[in-house]
Protein backbone atom coordinates (compact mmCIF):
# COMPACT_ATOMS: atom_id res chain seq x y z
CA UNK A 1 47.98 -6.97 -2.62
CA UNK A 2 49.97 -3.88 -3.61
CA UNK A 3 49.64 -2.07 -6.72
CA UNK A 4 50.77 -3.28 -9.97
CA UNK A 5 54.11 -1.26 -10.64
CA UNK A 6 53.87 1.25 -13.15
CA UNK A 7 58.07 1.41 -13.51
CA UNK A 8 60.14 -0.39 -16.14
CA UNK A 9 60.66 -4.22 -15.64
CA UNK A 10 64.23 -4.36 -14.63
CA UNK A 11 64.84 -6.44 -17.61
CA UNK A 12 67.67 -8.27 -19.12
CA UNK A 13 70.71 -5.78 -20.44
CA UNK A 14 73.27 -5.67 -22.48
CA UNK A 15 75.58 -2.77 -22.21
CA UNK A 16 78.42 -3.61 -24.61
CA UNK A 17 79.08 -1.36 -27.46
CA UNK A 18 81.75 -2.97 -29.47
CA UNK A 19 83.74 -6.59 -28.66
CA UNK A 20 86.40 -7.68 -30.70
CA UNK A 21 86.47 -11.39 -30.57
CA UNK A 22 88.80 -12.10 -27.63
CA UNK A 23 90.79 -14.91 -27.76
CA UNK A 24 89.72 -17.23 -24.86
CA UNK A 25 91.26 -20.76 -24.86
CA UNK A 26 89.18 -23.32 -24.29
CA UNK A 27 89.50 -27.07 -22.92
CA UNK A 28 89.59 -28.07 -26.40
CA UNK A 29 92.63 -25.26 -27.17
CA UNK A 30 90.28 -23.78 -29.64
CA UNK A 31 89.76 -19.84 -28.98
CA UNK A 32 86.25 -19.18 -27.90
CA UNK A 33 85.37 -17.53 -30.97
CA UNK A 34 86.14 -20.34 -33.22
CA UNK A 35 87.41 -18.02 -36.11
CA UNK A 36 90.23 -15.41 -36.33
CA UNK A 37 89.37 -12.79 -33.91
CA UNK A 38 90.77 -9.62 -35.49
CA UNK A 39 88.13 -10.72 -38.35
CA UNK A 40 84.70 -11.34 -36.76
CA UNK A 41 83.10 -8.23 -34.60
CA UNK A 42 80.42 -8.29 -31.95
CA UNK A 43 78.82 -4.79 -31.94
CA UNK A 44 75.93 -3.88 -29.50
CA UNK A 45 73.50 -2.06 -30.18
CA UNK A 46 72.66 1.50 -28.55
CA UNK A 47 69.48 3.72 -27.94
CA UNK A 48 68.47 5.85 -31.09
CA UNK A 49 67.72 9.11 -30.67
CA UNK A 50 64.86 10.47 -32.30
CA UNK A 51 63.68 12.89 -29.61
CA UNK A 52 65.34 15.94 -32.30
CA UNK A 53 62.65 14.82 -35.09
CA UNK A 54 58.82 15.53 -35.99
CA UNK A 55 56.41 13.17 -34.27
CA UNK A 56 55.89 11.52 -37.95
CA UNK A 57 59.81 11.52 -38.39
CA UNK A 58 60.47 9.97 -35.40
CA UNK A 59 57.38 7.46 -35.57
CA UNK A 60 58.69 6.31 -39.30
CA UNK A 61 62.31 5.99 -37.91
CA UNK A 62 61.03 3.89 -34.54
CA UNK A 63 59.17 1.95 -36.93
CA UNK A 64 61.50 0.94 -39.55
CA UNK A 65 64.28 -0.10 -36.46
CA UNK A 66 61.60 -1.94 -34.55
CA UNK A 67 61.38 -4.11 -37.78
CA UNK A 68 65.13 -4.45 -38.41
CA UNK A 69 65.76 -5.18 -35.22
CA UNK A 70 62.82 -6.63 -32.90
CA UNK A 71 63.96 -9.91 -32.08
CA UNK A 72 60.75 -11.70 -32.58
CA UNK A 73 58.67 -10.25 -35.58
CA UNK A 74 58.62 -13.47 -37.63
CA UNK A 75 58.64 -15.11 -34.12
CA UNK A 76 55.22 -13.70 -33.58
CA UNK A 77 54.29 -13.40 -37.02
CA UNK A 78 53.70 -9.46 -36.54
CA UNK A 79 52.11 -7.54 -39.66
CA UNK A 80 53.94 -4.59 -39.93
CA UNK A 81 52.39 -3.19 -43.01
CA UNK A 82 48.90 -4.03 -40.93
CA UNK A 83 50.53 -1.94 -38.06
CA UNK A 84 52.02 1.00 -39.68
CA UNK A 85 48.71 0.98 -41.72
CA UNK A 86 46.23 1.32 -38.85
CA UNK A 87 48.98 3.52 -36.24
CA UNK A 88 50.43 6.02 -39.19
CA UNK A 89 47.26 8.00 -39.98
CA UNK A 90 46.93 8.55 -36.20
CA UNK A 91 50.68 10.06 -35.93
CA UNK A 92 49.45 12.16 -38.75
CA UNK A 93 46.48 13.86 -37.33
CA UNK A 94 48.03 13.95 -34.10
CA UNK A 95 50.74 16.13 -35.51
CA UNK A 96 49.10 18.46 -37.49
CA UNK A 97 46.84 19.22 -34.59
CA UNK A 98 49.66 19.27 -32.25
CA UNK A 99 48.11 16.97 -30.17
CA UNK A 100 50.65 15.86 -27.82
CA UNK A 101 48.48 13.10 -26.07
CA UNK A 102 46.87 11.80 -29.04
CA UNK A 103 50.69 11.27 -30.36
CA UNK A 104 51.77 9.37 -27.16
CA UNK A 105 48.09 7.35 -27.45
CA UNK A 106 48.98 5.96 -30.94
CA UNK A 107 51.83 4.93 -29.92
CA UNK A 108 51.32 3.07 -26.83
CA UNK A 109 48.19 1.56 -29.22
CA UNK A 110 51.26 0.34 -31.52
CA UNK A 111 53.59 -1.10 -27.94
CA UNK A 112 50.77 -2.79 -27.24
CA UNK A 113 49.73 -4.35 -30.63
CA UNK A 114 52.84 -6.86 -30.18
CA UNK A 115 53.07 -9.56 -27.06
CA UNK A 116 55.86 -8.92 -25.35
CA UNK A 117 56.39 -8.33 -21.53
CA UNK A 118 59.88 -6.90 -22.84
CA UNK A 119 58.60 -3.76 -25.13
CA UNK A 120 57.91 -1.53 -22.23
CA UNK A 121 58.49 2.33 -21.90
CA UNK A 122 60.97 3.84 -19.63
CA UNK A 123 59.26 6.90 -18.87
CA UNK A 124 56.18 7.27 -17.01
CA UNK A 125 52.99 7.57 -18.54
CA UNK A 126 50.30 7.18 -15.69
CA UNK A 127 49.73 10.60 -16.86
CA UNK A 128 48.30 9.66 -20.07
CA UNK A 129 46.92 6.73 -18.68
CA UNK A 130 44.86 7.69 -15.90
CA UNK A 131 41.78 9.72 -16.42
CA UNK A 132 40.70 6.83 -18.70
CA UNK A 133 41.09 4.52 -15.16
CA UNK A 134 40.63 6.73 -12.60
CA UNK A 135 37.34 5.59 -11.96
CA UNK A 136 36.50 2.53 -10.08
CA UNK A 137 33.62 0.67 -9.87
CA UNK A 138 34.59 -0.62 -6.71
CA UNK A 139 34.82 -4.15 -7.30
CA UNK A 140 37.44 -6.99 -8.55
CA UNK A 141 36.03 -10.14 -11.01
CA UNK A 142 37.81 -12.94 -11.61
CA UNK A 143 37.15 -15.77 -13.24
CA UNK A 144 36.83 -19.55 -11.82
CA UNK A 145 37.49 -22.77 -13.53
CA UNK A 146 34.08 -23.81 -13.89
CA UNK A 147 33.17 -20.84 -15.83
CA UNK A 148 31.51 -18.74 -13.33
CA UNK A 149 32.49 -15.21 -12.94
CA UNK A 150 33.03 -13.52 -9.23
CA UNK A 151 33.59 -10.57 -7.72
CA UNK A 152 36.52 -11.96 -5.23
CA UNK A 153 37.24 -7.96 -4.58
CA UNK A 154 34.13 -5.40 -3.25
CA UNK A 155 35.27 -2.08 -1.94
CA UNK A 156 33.44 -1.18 1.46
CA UNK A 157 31.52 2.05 0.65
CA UNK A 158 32.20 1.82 -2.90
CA UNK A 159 29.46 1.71 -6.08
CA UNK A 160 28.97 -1.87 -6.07
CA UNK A 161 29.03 -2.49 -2.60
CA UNK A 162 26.41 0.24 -2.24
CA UNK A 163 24.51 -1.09 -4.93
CA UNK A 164 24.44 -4.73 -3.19
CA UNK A 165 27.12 -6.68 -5.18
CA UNK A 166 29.15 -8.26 -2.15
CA UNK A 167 32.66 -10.57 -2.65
CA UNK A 168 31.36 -13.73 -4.00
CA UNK A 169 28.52 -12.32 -6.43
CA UNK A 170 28.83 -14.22 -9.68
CA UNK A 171 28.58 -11.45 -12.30
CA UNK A 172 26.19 -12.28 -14.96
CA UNK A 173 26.78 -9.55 -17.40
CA UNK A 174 28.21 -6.23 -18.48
CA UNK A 175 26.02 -3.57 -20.37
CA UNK A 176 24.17 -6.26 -21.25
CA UNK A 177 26.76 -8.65 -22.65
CA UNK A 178 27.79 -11.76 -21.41
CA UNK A 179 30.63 -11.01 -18.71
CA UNK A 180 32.81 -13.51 -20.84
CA UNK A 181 32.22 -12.07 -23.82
CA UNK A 182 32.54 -8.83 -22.48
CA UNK A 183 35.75 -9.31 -21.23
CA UNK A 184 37.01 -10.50 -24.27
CA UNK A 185 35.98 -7.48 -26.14
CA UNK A 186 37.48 -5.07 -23.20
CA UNK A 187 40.34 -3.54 -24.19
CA UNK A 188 43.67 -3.44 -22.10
CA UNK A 189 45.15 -0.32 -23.46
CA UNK A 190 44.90 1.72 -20.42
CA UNK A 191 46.45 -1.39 -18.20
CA UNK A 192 48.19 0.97 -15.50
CA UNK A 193 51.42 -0.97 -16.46
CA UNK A 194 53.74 0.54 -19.79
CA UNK A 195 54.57 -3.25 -20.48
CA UNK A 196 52.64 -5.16 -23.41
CA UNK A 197 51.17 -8.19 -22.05
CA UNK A 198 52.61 -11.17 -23.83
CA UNK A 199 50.15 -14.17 -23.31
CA UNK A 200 46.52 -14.75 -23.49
CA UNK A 201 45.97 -16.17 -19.94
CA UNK A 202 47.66 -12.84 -18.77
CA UNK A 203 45.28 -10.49 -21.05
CA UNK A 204 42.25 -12.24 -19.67
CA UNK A 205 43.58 -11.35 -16.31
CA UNK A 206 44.09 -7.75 -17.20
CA UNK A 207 40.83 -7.72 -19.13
CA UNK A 208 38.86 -8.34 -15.99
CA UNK A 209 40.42 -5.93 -14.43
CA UNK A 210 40.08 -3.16 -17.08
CA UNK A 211 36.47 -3.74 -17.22
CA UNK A 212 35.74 -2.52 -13.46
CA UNK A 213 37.98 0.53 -14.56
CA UNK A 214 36.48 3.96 -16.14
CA UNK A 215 36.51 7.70 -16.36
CA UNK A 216 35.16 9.07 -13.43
CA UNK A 217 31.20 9.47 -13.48
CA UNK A 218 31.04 6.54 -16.43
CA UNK A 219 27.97 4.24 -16.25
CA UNK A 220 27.96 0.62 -16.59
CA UNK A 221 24.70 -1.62 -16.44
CA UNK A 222 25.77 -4.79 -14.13
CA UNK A 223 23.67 -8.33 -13.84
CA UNK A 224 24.24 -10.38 -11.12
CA UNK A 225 23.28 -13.32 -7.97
CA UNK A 226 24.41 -12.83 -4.72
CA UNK A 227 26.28 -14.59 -2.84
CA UNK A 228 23.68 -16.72 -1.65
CA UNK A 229 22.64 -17.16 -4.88
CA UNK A 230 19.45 -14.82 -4.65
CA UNK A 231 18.60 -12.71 -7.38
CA UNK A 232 19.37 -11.89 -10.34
CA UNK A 233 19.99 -8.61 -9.92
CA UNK A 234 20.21 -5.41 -12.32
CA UNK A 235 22.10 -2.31 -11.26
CA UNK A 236 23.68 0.65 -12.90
CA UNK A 237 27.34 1.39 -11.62
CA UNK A 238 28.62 4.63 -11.46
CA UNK A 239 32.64 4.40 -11.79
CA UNK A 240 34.00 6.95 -9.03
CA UNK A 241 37.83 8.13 -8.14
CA UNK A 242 38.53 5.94 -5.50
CA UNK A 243 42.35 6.83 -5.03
CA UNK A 244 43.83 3.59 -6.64
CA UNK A 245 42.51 0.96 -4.51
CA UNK A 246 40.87 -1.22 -6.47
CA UNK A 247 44.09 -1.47 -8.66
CA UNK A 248 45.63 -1.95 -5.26
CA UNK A 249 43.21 -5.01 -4.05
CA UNK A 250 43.20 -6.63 -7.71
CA UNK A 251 47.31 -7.11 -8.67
CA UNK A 252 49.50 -9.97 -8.87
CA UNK A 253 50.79 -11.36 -5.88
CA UNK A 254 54.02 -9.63 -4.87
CA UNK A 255 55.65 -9.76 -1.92
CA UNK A 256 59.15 -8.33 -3.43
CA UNK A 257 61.24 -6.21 -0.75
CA UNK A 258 63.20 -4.38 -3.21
CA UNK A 259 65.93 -3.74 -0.17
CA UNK A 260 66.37 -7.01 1.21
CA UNK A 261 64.95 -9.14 -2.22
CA UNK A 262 65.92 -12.73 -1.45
CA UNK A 263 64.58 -13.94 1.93
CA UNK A 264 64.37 -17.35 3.68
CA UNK A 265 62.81 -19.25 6.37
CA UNK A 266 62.00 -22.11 7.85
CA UNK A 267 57.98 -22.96 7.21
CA UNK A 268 55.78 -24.33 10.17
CA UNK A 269 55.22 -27.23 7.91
CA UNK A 270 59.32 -27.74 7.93
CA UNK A 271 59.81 -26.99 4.15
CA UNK A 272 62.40 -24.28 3.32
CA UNK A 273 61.04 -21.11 1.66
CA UNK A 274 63.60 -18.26 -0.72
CA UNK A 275 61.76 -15.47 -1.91
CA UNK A 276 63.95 -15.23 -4.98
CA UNK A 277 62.54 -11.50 -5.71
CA UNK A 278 64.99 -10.51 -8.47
CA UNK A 279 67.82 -11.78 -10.42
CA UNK A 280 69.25 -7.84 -10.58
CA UNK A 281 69.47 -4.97 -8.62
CA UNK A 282 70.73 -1.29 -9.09
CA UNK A 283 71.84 -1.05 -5.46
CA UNK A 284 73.20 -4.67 -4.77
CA UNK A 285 75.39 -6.71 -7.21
CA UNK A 286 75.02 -9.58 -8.74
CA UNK A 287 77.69 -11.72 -6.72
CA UNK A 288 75.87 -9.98 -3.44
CA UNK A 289 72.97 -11.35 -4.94
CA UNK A 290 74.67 -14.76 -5.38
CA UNK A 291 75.70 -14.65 -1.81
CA UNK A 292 72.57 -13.82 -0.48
CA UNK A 293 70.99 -16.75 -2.37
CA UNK A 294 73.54 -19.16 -1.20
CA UNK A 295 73.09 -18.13 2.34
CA UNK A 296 69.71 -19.12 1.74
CA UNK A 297 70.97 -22.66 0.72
CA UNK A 298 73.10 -22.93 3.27
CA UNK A 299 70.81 -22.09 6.16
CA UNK A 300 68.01 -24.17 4.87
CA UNK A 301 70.10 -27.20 4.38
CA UNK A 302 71.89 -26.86 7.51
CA UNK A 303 68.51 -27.18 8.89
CA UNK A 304 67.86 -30.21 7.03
CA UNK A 305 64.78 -29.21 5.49
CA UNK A 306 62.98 -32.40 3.45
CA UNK A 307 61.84 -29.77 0.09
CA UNK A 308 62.40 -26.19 -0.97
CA UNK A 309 60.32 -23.71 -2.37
CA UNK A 310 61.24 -21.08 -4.46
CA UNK A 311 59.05 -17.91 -4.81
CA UNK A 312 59.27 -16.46 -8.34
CA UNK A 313 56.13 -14.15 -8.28
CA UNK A 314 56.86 -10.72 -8.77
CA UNK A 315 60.16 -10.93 -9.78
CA UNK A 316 61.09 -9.29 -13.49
CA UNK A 317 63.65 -10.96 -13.87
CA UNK A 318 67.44 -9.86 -14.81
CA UNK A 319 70.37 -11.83 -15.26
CA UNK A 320 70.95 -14.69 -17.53
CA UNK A 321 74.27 -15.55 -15.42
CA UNK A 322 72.97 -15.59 -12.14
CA UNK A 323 69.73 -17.44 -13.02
CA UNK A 324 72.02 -20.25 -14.34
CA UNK A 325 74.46 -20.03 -11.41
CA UNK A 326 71.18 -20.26 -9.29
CA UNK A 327 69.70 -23.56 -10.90
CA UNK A 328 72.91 -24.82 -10.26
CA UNK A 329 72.00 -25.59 -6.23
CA UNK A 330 70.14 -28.37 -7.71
CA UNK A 331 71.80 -29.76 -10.76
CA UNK A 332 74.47 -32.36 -10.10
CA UNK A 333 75.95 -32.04 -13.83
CA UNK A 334 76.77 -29.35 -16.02
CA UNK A 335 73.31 -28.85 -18.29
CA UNK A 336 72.44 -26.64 -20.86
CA UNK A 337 70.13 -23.83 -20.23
CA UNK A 338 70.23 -21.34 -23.36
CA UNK A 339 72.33 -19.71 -26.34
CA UNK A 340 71.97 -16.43 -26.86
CA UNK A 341 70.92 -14.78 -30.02
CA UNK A 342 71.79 -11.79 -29.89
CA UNK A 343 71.38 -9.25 -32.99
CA UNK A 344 74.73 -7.75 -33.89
CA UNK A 345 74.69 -3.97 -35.41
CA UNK A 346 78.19 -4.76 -37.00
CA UNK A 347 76.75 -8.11 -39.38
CA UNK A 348 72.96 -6.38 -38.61
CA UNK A 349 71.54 -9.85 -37.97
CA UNK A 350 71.11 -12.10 -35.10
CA UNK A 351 73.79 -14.21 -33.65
CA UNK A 352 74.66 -16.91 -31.45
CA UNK A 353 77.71 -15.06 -28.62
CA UNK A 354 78.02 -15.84 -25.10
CA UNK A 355 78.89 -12.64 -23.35
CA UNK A 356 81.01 -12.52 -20.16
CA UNK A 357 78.52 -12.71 -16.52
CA UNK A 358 79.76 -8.56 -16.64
CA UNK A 359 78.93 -8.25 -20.07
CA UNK A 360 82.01 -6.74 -20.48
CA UNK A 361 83.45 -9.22 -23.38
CA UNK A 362 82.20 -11.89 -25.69
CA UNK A 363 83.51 -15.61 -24.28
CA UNK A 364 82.68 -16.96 -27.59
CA UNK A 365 80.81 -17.41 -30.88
CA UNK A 366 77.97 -20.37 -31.14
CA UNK A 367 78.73 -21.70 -27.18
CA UNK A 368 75.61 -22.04 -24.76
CA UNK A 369 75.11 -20.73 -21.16
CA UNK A 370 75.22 -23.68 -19.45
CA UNK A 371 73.72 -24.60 -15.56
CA UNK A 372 77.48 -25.60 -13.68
CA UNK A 373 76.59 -27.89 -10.86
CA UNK A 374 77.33 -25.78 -7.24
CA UNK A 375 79.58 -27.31 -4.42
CA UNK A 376 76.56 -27.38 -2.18
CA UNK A 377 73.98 -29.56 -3.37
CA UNK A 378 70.25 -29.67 -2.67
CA UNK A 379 68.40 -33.12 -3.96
CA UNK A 380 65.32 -32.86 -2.79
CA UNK A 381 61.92 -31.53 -4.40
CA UNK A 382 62.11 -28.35 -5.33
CA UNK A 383 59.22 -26.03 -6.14
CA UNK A 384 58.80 -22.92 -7.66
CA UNK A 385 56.02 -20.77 -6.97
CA UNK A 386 55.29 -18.07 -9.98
CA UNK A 387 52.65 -16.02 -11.84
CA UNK A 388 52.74 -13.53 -15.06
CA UNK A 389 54.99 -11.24 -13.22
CA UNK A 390 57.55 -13.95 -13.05
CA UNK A 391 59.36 -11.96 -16.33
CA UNK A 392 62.94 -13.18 -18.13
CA UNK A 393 65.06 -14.55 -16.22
CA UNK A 394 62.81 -15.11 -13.49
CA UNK A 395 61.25 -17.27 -15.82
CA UNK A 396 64.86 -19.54 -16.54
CA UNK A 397 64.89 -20.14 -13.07
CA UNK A 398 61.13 -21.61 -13.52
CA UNK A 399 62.30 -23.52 -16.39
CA UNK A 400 65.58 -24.91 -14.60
CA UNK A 401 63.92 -26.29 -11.57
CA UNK A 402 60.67 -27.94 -13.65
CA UNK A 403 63.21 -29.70 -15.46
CA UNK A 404 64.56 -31.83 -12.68
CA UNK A 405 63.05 -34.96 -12.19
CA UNK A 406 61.69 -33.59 -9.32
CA UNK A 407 61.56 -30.27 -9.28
CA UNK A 408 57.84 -28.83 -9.89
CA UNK A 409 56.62 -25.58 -10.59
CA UNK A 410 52.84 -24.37 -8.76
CA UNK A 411 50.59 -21.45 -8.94
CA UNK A 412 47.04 -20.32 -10.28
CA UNK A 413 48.97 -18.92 -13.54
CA UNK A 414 51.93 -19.32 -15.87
CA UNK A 415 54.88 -16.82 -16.16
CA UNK A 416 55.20 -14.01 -18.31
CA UNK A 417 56.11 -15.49 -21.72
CA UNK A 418 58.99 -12.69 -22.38
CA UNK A 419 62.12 -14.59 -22.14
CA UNK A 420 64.17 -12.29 -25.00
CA UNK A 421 67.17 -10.07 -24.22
CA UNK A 422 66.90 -6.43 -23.97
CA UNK A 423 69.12 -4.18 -26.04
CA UNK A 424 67.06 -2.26 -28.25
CA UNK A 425 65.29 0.80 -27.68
CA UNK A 426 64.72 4.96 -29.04
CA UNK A 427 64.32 7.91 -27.53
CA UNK A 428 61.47 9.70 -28.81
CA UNK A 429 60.05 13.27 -28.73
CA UNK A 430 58.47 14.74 -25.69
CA UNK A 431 60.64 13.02 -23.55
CA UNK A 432 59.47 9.40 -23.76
CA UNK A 433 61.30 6.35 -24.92
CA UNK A 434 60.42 2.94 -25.78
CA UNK A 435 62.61 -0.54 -25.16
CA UNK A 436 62.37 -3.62 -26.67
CA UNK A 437 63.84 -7.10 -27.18
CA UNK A 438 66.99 -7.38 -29.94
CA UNK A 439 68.22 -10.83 -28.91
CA UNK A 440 66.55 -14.42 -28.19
CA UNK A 441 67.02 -16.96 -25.92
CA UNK A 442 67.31 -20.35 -27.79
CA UNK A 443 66.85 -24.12 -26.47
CA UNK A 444 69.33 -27.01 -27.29
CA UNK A 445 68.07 -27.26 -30.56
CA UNK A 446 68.44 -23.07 -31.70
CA UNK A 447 64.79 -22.58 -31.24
CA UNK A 448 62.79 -19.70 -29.64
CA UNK A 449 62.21 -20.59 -26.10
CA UNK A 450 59.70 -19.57 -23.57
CA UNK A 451 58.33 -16.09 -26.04
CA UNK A 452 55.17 -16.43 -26.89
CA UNK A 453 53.46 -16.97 -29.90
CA UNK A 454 49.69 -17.09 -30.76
CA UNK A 455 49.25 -16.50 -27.18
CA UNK A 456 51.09 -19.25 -25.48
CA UNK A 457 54.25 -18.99 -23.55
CA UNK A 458 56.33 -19.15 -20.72
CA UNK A 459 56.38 -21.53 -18.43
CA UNK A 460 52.98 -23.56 -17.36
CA UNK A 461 52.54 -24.84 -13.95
CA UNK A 462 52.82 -28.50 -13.24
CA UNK A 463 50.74 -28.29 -10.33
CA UNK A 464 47.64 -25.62 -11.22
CA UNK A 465 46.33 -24.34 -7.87
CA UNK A 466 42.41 -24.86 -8.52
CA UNK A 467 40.49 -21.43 -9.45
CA UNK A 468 37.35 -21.84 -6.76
CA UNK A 469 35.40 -18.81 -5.34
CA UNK A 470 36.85 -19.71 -1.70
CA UNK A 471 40.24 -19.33 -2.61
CA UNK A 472 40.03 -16.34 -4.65
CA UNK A 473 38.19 -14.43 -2.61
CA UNK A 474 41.08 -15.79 0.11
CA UNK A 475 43.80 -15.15 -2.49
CA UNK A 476 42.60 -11.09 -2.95
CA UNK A 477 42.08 -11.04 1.18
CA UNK A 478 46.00 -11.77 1.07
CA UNK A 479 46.15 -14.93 2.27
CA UNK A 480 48.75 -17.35 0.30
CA UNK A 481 46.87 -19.60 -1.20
CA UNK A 482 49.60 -20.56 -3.50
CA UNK A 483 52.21 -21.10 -1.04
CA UNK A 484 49.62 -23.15 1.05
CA UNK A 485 49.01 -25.52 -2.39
CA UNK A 486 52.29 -26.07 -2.91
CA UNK A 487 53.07 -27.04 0.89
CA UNK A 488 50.04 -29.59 0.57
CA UNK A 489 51.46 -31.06 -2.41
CA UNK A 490 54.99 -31.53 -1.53
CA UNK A 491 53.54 -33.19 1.85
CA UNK A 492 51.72 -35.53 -0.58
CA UNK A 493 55.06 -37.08 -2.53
């Protein structure tokens, strides 16, 4: 599987600095706005630059904007006293010492802090990041659904392999911990990713993975059966620089072609497969994008395929429009699908706008984004395929098709949980800067949809492909164990 991505999320955007209220007549003859337009003002809000400041400065100024204007710090119910409290001091030191890393440490420790896929830096940070991963112990866990703990992932030639752990070793302990409880208590700081990780089924994920990851030359004491189920064994690991590949052998699944990112065919088992692998692109547009997913359509229906699946995993997401426009192969009448909350620098609170598909204007105050039903039609069972890189928008397209009455969504994991609209960010000094979420995506009844909170979010699958040994050590052997599970269960409808 390839590496987890260490760049951005191409997230949800929006670019507009300053709408008047524009006077779009409705059905109804109302304007869109519903109030006198020269009165009420839509103003976007833009990057701060604090890169010209001290570290402390610029770490007081980030931190008083992140809580005027983070979409989802009641949401959440993030302490930001607690925060400030425990981050603060370390901005302090890091100062007076000059202590460039330390600075850039305490705050990634305060990104991190809050659950959301959406508060991601835009500069790289590997740099800061890797000598506490560089070393590998050359093996992948993963845990099952009865409990049991495997390495589905052994690097030939690598520590545990030469130590005797092979793929399907149920790992016991950790430094003489439980491996649950171990992983639990790992922390996912050093994730080789700059985005927080919004869920608790996603950290767990990550936590397995940071656990096999050290300095170079660190020890760690490892209990553990065979395969066969002799032993148990005790070994001492010694983490070595093994060039990436374990990160490499233990991501996500993600196919994504970034060139050619929506793809179709025709499966031996006659379903129809997209690989929907973003919802935005910085070298194709969105109505290319469009196009390229209603060729899709078209091609698969003219082949009269009995089901569809729709591969989500990997893709971050992007457009609110075209995820709607999307869903709309497969809804037959107009539906809602979100309002948009979207904080407003002019009234500095959130509100309720529906900007143009080119976020160029506002099309109204208080009106939804609705899913408009497509001239070409698909009615069969539709399934889409997704895990915690499934991010935004990626994750509306989840949501539209497992609301059909038979439209299902499949895979080992849920999405991403960060479903909020980009907008806000700072630049800070030494070059890096920080984004975050300043608008929310709301269901028909104005509540928070799809973020997380206490953990939970995003979209669950229907259809949970069963966590055995065989098909994770499959699964991390690239082998598509998902799309096979889903294939099985539409043939079973």
């Amino acid at each position: 599987m390839p590496a987890p991505s260490i760049d951005t999320f191409s997230l949800r955007k929006y670019f507009v600095i300053l709408f008047a209220c524009l006077s779009v007549f409705l059905l109804n003859g109302n304007t869109g706005c519903g109030v006198d337009p020269t009165t009420r003002i839509f103003k976007a809000t833009e990057v701060e630059d604090f890169s010209k400041m001290g570290w402390l400065e610029a770490y007081d100024a980030f931190h008083a904007l992140m809580q005027k204007q983070y979409a989802f710090g009641d949401w959440k119910g993030i302490n930001w006293s607690a925060l400030n409290s425990s981050i603060r001091p370390k901005i302090v030191i890091a100062e007076a010492a000059a202590a460039g890393d330390d600075y850039i440490t305490a705050l990634l420790e305060y990104t991190r802090s809050i659950p959301d896929g959406h508060i991601t830096w835009n500069n790289p940070i590997f740099g800061i990041i890797e000598p506490n991963i560089k070393g590998s112990y050359g093996l992948g866990m993963i845990g099952l659904d009865n409990g049991k703990v495997i390495a589905n992932v052994v690097s030939a030639g690598g520590p545990a392999a030469t130590a005797g752990i092979d793929v399907g070793s149920e790992i016991l302990e950790w430094n003489d911990v439980a491996i649950a409880t171990a992983a639990a208590q790992v922390s996912t700081l050093w994730r080789p990713n700059p985005a927080s990780i919004a869920t608790n089924e996603h950290k767990l994920l990550e936590q397995y993975r940071a656990l096999a990851l050290d300095p170079v030359a660190t020890n760690s004491k490892v209990k553990y059966l065979k395969s066969d189920a002799s032993g148990p064994f005790t070994t001492v690991l010694i983490a070595a620089d093994d060039n990436r590949q374990i990160q490499t052998d233990t991501g996500l699944w993600n196919k994504v072609d970034d060139a050619n990112p929506i793809k179709r065919e025709v499966l031996v088992s006659g379903y129809g497969y997209i690989m929907l692998g973003t919802l935005e692109s910085e070298d194709i547009s969105q109505d290319q994008l469009f196009n390229k997913f209603k060729e899709a359509m078209e091609f698969l229906t003219g082949n009269n395929v009995p089901g569809i699946i729709i591969d989500l995993r990997g893709n971050s997401g992007g457009s609110d429009d075209l995820a709607a426009k999307i869903a709309g192969f497969f809804y037959s009448e107009t539906t809602f699908y979100e309002y948009q909350n979207l904080y407003n620098a002019q009234t500095e609170r959130l509100e309720i706008v529906l900007p143009s598909a080119d976020d160029s204007y506002i099309i109204g105050w208080d009106l939804p984004l609705n899913i408009t039903p497509q001239s070409l039609q698909f009615t069969g069972p539709v399934v889409a395929l997704v895990n915690p890189d499934s991010v935004s928008s990626a994750e509306g397209v989840a949501m539209a098709i497992k609301n059909l009455a038979n439209g299902y969504v499949v895979g080992f994991y849920g999405t991403n949980g960060s479903f909020g609209m980009t907008g806000g960010g700072a630049k800070l000094p030494l070059g890096y800067q920080i984004s975050f979420p300043n608008g929310q995506s709301l269901n028909i009844n104005k509540e928070v949809q799809l973020d997380s909170r206490n953990g939970i979010g995003g979209i669950v699958p229907d259809i949970r492909v069963p966590r055995t040994s065989a098909r994770m050590i499959n699964y991390a052997n690239d082998v598509d164990v998902e799309l096979a599970y889903a294939i099985t269960y539409l043939q079973s409808l």
